[in-house]
C-alpha atoms as a PDB file:
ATOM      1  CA  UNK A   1     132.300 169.035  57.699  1.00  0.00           C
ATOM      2  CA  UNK A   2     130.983 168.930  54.398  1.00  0.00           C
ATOM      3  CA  UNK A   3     131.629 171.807  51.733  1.00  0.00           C
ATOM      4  CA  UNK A   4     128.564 173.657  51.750  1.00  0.00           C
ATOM      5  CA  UNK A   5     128.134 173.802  55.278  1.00  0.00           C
ATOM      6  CA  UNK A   6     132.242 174.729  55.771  1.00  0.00           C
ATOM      7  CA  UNK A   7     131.196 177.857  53.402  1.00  0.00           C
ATOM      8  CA  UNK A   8     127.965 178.523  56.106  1.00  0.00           C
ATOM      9  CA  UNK A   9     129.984 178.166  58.995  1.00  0.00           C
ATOM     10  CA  UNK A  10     132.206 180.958  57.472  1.00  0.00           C
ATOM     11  CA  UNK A  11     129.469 182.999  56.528  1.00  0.00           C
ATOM     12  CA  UNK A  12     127.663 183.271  60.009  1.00  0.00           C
ATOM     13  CA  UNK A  13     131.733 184.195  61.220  1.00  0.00           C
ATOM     14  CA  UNK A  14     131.406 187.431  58.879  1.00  0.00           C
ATOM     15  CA  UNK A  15     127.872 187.687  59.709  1.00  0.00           C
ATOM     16  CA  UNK A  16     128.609 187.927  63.061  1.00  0.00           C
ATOM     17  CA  UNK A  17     131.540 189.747  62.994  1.00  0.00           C
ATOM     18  CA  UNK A  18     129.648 192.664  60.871  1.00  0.00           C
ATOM     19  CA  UNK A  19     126.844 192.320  63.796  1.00  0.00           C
ATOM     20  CA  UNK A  20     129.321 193.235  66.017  1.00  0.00           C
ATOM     21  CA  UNK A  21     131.176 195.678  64.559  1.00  0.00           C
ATOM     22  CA  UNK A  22     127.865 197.641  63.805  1.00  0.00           C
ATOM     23  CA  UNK A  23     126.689 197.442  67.308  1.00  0.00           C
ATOM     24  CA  UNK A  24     129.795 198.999  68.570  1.00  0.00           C
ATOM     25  CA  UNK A  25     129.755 201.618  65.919  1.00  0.00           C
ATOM     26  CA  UNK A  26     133.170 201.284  64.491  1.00  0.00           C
ATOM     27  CA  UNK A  27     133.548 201.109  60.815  1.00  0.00           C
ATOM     28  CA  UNK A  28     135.317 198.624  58.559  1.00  0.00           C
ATOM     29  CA  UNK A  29     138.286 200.750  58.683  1.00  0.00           C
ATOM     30  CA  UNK A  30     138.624 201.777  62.029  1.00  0.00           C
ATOM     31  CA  UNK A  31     137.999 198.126  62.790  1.00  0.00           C
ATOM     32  CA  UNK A  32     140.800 197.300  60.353  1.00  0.00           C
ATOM     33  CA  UNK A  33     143.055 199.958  61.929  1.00  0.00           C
ATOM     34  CA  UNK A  34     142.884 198.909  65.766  1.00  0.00           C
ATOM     35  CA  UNK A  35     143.757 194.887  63.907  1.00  0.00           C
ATOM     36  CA  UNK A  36     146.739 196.344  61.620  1.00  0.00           C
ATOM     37  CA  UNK A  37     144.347 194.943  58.344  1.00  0.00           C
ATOM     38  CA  UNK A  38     143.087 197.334  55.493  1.00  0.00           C
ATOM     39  CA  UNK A  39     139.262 197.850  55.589  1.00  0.00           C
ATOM     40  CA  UNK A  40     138.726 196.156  52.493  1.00  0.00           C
ATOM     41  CA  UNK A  41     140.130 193.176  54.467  1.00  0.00           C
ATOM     42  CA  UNK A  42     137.546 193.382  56.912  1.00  0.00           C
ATOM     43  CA  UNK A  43     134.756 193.747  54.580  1.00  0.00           C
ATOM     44  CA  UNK A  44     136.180 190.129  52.631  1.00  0.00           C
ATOM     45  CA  UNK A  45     136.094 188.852  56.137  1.00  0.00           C
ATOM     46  CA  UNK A  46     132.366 189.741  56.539  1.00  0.00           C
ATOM     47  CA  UNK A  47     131.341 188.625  53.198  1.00  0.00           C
ATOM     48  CA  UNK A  48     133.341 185.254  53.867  1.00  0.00           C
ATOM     49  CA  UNK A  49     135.838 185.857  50.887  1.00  0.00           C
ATOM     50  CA  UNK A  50     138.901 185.853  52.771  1.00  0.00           C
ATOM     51  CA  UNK A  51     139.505 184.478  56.152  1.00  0.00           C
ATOM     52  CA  UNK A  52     141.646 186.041  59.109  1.00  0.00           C
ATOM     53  CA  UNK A  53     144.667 184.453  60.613  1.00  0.00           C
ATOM     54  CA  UNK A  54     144.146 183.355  64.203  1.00  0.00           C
ATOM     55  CA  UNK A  55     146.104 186.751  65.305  1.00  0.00           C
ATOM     56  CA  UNK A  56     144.121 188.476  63.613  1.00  0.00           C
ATOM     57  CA  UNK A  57     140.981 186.953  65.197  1.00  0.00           C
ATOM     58  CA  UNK A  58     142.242 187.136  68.401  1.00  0.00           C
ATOM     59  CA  UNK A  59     143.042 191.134  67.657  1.00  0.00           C
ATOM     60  CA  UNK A  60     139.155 191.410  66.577  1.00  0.00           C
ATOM     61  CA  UNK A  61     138.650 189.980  70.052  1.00  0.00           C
ATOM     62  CA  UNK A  62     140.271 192.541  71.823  1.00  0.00           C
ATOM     63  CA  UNK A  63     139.034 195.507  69.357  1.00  0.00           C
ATOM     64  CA  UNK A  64     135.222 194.546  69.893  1.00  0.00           C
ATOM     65  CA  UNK A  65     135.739 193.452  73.499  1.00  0.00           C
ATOM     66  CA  UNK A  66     133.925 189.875  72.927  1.00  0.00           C
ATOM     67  CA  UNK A  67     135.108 187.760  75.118  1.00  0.00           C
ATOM     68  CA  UNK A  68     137.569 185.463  72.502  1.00  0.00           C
ATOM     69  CA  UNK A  69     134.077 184.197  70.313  1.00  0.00           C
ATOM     70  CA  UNK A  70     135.995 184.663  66.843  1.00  0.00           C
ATOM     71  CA  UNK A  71     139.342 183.474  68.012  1.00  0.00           C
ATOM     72  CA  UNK A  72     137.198 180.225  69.394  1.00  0.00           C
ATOM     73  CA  UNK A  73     134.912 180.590  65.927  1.00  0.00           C
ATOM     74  CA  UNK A  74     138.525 180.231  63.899  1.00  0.00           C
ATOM     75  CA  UNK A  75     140.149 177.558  65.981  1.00  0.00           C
ATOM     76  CA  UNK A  76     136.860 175.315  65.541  1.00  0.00           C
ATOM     77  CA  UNK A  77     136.014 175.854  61.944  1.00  0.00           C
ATOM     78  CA  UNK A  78     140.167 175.495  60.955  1.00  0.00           C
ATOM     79  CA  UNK A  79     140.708 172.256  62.838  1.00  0.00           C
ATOM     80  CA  UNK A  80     137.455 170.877  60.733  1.00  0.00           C
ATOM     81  CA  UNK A  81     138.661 172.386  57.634  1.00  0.00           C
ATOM     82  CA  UNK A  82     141.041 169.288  54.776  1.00  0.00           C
ATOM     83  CA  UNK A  83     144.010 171.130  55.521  1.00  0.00           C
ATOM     84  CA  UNK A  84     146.379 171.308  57.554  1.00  0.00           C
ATOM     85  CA  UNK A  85     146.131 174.578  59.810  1.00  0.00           C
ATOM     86  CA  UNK A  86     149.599 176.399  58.583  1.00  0.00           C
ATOM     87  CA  UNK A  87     148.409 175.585  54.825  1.00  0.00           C
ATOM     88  CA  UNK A  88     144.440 176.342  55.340  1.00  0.00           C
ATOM     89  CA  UNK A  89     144.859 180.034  54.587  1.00  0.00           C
ATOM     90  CA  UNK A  90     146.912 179.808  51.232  1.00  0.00           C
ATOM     91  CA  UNK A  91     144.431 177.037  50.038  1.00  0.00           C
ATOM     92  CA  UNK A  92     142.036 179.782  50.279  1.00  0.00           C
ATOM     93  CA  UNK A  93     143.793 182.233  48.816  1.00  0.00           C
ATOM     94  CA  UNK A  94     144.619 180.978  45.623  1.00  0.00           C
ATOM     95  CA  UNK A  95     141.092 180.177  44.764  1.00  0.00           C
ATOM     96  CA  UNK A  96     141.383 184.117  44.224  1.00  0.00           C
ATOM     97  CA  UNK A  97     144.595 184.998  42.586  1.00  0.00           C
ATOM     98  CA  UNK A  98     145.193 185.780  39.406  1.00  0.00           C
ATOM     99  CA  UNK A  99     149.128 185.095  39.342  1.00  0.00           C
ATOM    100  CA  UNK A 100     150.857 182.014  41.310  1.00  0.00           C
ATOM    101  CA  UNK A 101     154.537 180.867  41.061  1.00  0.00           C
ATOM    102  CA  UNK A 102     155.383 178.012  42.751  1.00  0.00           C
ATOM    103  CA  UNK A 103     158.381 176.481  43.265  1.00  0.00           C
ATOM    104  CA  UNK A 104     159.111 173.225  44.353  1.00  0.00           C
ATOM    105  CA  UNK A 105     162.156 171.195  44.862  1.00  0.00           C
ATOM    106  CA  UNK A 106     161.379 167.493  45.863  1.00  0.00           C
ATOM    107  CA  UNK A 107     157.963 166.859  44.681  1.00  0.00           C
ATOM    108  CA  UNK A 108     155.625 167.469  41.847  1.00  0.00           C
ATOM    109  CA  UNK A 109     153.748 170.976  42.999  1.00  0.00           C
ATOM    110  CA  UNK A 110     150.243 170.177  44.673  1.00  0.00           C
ATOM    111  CA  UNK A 111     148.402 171.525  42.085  1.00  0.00           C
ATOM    112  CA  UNK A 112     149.882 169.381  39.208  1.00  0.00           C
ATOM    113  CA  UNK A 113     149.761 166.285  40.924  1.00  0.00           C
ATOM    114  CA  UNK A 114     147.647 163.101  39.784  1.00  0.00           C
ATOM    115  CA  UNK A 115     145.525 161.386  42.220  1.00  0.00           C
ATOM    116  CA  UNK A 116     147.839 158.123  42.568  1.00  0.00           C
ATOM    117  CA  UNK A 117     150.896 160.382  42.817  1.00  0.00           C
ATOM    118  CA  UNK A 118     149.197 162.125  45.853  1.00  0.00           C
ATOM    119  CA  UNK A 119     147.918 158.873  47.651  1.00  0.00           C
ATOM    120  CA  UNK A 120     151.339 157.821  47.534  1.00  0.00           C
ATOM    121  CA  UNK A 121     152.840 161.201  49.384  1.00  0.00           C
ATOM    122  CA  UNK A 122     149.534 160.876  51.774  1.00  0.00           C
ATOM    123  CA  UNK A 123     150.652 157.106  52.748  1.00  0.00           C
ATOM    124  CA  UNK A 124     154.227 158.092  52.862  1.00  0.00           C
ATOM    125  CA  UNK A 125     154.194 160.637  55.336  1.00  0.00           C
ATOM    126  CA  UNK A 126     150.654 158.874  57.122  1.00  0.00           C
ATOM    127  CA  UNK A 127     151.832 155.473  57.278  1.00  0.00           C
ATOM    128  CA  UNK A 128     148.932 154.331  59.330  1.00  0.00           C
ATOM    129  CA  UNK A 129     145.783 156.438  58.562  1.00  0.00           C
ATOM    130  CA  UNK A 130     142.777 155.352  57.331  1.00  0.00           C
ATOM    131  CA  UNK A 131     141.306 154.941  53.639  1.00  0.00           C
ATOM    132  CA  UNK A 132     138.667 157.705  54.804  1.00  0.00           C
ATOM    133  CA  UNK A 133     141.694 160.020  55.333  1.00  0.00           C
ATOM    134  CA  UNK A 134     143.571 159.222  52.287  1.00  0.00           C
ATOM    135  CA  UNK A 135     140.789 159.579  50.331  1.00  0.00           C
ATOM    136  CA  UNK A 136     139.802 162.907  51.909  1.00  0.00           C
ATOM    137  CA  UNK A 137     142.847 164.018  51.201  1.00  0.00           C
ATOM    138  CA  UNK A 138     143.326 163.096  48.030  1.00  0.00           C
ATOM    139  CA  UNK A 139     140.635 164.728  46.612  1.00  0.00           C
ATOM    140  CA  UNK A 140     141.169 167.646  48.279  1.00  0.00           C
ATOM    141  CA  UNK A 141     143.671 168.102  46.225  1.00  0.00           C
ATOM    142  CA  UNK A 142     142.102 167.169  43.473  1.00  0.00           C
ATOM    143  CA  UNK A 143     139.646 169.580  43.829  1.00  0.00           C
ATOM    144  CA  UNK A 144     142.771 172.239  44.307  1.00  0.00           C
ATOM    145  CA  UNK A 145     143.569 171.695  40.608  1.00  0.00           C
ATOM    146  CA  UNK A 146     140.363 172.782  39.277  1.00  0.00           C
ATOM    147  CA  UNK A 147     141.310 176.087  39.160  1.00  0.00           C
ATOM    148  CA  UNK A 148     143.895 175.197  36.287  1.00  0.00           C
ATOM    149  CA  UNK A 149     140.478 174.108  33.733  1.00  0.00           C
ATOM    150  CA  UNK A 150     140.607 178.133  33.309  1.00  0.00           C
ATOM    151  CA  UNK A 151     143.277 179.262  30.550  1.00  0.00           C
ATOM    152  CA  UNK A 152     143.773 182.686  32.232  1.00  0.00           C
ATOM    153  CA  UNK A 153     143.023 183.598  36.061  1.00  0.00           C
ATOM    154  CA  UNK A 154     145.267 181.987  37.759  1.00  0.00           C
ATOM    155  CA  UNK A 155     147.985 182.208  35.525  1.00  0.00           C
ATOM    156  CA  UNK A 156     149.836 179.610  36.607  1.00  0.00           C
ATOM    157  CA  UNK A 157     154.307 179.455  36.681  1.00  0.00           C
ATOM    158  CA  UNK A 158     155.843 176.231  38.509  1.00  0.00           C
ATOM    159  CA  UNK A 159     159.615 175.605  38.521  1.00  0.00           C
ATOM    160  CA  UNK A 160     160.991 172.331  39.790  1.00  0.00           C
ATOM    161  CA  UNK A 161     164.083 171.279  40.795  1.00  0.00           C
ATOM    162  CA  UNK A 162     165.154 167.990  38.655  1.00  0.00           C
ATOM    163  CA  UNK A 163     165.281 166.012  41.612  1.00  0.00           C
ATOM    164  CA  UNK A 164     161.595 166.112  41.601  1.00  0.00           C
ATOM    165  CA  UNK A 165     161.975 164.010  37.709  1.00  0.00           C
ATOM    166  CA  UNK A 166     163.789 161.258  39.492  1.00  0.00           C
ATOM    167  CA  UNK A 167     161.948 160.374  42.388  1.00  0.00           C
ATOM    168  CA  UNK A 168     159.703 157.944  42.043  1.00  0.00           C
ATOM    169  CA  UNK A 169     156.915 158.593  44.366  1.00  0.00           C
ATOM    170  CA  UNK A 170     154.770 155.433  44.768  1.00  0.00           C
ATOM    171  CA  UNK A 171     156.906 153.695  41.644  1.00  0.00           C
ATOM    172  CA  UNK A 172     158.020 154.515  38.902  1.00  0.00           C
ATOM    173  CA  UNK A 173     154.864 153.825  36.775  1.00  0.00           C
ATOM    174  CA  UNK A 174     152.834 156.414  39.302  1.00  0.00           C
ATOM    175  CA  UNK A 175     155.446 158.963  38.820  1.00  0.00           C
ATOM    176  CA  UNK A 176     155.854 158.210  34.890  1.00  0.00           C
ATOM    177  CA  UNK A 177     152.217 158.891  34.441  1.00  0.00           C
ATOM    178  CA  UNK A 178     152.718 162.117  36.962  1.00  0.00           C
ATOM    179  CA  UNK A 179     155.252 163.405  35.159  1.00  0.00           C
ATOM    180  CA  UNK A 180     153.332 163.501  31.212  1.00  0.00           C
ATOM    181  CA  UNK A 181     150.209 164.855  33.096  1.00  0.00           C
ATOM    182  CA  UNK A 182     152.497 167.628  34.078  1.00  0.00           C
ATOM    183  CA  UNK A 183     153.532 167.696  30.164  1.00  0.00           C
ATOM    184  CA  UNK A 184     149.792 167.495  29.125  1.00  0.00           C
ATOM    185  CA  UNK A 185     149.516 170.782  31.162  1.00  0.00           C
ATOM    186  CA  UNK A 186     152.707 172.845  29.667  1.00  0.00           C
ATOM    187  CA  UNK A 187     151.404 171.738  26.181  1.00  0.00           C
ATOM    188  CA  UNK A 188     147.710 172.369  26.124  1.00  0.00           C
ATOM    189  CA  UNK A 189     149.804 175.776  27.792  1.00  0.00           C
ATOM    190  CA  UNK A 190     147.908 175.190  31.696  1.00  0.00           C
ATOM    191  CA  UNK A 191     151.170 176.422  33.215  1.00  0.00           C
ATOM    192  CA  UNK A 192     154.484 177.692  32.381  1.00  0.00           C
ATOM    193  CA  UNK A 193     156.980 175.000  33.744  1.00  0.00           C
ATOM    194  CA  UNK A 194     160.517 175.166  34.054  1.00  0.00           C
ATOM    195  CA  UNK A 195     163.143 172.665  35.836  1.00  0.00           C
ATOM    196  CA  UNK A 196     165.827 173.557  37.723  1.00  0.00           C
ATOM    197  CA  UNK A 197     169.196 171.467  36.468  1.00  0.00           C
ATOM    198  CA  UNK A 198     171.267 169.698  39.095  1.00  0.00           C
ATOM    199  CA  UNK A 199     174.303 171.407  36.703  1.00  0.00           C
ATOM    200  CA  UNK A 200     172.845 175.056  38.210  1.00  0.00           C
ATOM    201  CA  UNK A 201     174.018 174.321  41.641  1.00  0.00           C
ATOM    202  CA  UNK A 202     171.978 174.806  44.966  1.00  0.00           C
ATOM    203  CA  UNK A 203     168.885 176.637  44.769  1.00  0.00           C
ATOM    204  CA  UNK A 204     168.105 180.135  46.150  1.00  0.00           C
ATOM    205  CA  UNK A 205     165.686 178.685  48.463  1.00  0.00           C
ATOM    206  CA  UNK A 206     165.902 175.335  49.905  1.00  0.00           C
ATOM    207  CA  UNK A 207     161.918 175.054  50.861  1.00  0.00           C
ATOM    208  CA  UNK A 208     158.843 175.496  48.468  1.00  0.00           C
ATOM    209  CA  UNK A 209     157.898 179.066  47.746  1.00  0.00           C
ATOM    210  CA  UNK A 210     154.783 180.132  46.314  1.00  0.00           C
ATOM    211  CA  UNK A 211     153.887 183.596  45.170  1.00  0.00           C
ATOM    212  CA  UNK A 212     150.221 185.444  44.800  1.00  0.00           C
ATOM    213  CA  UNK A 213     148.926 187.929  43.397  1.00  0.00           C
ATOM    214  CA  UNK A 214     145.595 189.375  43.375  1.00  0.00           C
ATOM    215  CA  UNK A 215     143.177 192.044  41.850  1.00  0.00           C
ATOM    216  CA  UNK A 216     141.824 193.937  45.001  1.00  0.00           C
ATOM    217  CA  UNK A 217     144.804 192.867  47.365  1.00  0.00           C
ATOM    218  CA  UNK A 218     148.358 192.872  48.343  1.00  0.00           C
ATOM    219  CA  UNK A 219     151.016 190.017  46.638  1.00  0.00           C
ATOM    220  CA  UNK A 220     151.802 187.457  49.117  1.00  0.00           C
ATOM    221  CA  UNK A 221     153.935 184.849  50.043  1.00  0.00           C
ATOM    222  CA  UNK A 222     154.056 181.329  50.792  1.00  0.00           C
ATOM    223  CA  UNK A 223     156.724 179.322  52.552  1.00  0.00           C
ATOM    224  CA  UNK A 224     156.484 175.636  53.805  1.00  0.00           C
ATOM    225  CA  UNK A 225     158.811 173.201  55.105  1.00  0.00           C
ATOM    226  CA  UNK A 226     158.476 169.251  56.211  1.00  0.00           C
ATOM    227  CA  UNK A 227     155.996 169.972  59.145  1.00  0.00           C
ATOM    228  CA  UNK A 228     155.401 173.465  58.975  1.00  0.00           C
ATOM    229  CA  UNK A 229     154.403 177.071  56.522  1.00  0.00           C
ATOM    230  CA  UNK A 230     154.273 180.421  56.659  1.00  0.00           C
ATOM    231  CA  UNK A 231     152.028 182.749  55.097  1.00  0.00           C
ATOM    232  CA  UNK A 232     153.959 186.358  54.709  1.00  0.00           C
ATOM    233  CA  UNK A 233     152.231 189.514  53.824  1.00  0.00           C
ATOM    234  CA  UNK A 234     155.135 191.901  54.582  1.00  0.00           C
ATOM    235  CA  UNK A 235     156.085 193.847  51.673  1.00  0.00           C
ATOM    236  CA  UNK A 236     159.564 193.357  52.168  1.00  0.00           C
ATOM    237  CA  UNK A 237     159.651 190.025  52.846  1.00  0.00           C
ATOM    238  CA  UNK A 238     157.287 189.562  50.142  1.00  0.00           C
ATOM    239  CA  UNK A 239     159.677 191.068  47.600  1.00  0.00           C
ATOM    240  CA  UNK A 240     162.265 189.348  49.454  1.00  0.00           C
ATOM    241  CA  UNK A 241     160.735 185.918  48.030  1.00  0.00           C
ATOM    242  CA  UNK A 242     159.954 187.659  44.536  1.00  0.00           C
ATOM    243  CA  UNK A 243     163.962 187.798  44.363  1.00  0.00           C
ATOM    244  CA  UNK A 244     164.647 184.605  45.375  1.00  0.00           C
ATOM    245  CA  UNK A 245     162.732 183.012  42.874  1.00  0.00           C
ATOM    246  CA  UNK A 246     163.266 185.538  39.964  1.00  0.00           C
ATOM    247  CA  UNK A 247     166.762 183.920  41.221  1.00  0.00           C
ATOM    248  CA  UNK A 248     165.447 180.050  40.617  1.00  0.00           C
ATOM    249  CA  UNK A 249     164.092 181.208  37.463  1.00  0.00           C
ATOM    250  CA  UNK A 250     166.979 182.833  35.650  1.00  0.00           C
ATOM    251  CA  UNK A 251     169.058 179.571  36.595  1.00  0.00           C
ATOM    252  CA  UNK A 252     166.730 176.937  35.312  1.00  0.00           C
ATOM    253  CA  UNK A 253     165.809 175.613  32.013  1.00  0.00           C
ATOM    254  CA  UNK A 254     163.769 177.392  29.580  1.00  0.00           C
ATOM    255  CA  UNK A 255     160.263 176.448  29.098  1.00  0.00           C
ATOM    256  CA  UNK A 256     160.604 174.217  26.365  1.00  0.00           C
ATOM    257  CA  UNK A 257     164.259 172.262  27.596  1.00  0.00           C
ATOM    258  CA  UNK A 258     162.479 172.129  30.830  1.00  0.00           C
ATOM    259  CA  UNK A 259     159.298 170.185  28.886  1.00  0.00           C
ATOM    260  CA  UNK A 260     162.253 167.709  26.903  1.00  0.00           C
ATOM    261  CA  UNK A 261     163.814 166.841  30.321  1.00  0.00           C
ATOM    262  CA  UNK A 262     160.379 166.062  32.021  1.00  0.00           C
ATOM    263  CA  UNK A 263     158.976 163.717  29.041  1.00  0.00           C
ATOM    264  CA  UNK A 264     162.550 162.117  28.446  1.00  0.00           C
ATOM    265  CA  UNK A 265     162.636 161.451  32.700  1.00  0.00           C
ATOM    266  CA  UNK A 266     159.117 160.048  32.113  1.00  0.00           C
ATOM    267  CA  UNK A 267     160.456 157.747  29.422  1.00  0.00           C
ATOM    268  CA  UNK A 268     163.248 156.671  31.593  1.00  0.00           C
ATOM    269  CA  UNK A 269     160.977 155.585  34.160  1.00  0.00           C
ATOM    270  CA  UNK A 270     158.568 153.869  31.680  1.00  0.00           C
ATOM    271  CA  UNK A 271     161.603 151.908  30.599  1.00  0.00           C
ATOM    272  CA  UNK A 272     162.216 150.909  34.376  1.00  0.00           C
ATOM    273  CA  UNK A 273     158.751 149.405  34.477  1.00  0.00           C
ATOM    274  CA  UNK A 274     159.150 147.538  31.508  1.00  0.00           C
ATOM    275  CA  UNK A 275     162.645 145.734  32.852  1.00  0.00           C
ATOM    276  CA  UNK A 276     161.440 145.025  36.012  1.00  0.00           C
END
């Protein structure tokens, strides 16, 4: 499903979710009250701003007595989303933050990545899929990045641990040139990047975290491991997570040792493609 007609599909959900909330004559916030959401949630729902998690469609279901149509609605409209299904709602959300931290500690964070260091992950963990799917995958993440071209909203934090500097995803050329686009970024000042040392130890958390935070909404929190993510809105997890990686942050390198390692690990793996 292309773009344009993704954003429709989404638009006649809220459409018809407003439609029916109306016609039973419950407002947004006693709507949002009988699905343990905030009002203002189901007003970005309506407006096709933010989209509900499935148990949140099914509660909608339930609330307006209609028969499972948005829980169906969802399940159709995520499985033809570019995502995959535990990742499809943070994708969305960070198109309206205005704070992520990510951390990452075995590859190069999804928005930083170049297109030939993200064919290679797609192929390595897809072994036989298609060029269609590659592709479409690729620059779906391409498109992902776009929201770095603004200096300001999101602003952007990404620590790495330093095994992510000596892998070398689809060669060591591909990762080279991954690794002093990343640099490009911390100097033109895209994103603050740090790296966590091997010398620090083991990490506070052993699986990418990312962190939002938005204008009109609650922070959140995003955890994903090989085959699998969470999306956590629970305060206290959420500041659970904000520990943790205020934890990964005081034990990594500052900005700018961070920025030395990452061009002199680039170097090293220029060198390797000149010997070989």
């Amino acid at each position: 499903m292309a773009n344009g007609s993704r954003k429709a599909a989404w638009e006649f959900f809220g459409a018809e979710l407003k439609r029916r909330r109306e016609n039973a004559g419950i407002t947004q916030v006693e709507l949002g009250s009988r699905v343990f959401v905030s009002g203002g949630y189901i007003g970005q729902f309506e407006q096709a701003i933010r989209k509900p998690q499935r148990d949140v469609a099914e509660r909608i279901d339930e609330a307006l007595q209609t028969d499972g149509i948005f829980e169906r609605m969802w399940r159709q409209l995520i499985k033809e989303q570019r995502y995959a299904e535990y990742f499809a709602h943070a994708a969305e959300l960070e198109r309206l933050a205005t704070k992520i931290c990510d951390w990452e500690p075995s590859v190069i964070p999804g928005l930083l990545q170049t297109p030939a260091y993200t064919k290679a992950l797609v192929v390595a963990t897809h072994p036989f899929a298609t060029d269609e799917f590659i592709e479409e995958r690729v620059t779906a993440r391409g498109e992902r990045s776009e929201i770095l071209k603004d200096a300001t909203t999101p602003e952007y934090w990404a620590i790495v641990h330093e095994t992510v500097l000596r892998m070398p995803v689809g060669g060591p050329q591909v990762t080279a040139e991954a690794l002093e686009h990343v640099a490009s970024l911390a100097r033109r000042r895209k994103v603050v990047l740090q790296v966590l040392p091997f010398s620090a130890g083991a990490p506070a958390n052993n699986g990418s975290l990312r962190l939002m935070e938005f204008d009109d909404a609650p922070p959140t929190a995003y955890t994903e491991s090989s085959f699998s993510g969470s999306l956590l809105d629970d305060p206290a997890v959420v500041k659970r997570a904000s520990r943790a990686y205020d934890l990964i942050r005081g034990a990594a390198l500052s900005p700018d040792a961070s920025l030395a390692l990452i061009e002199s690990a680039a170097e090293d793996l220029r060198r390797c493609t000149r010997t070989t």
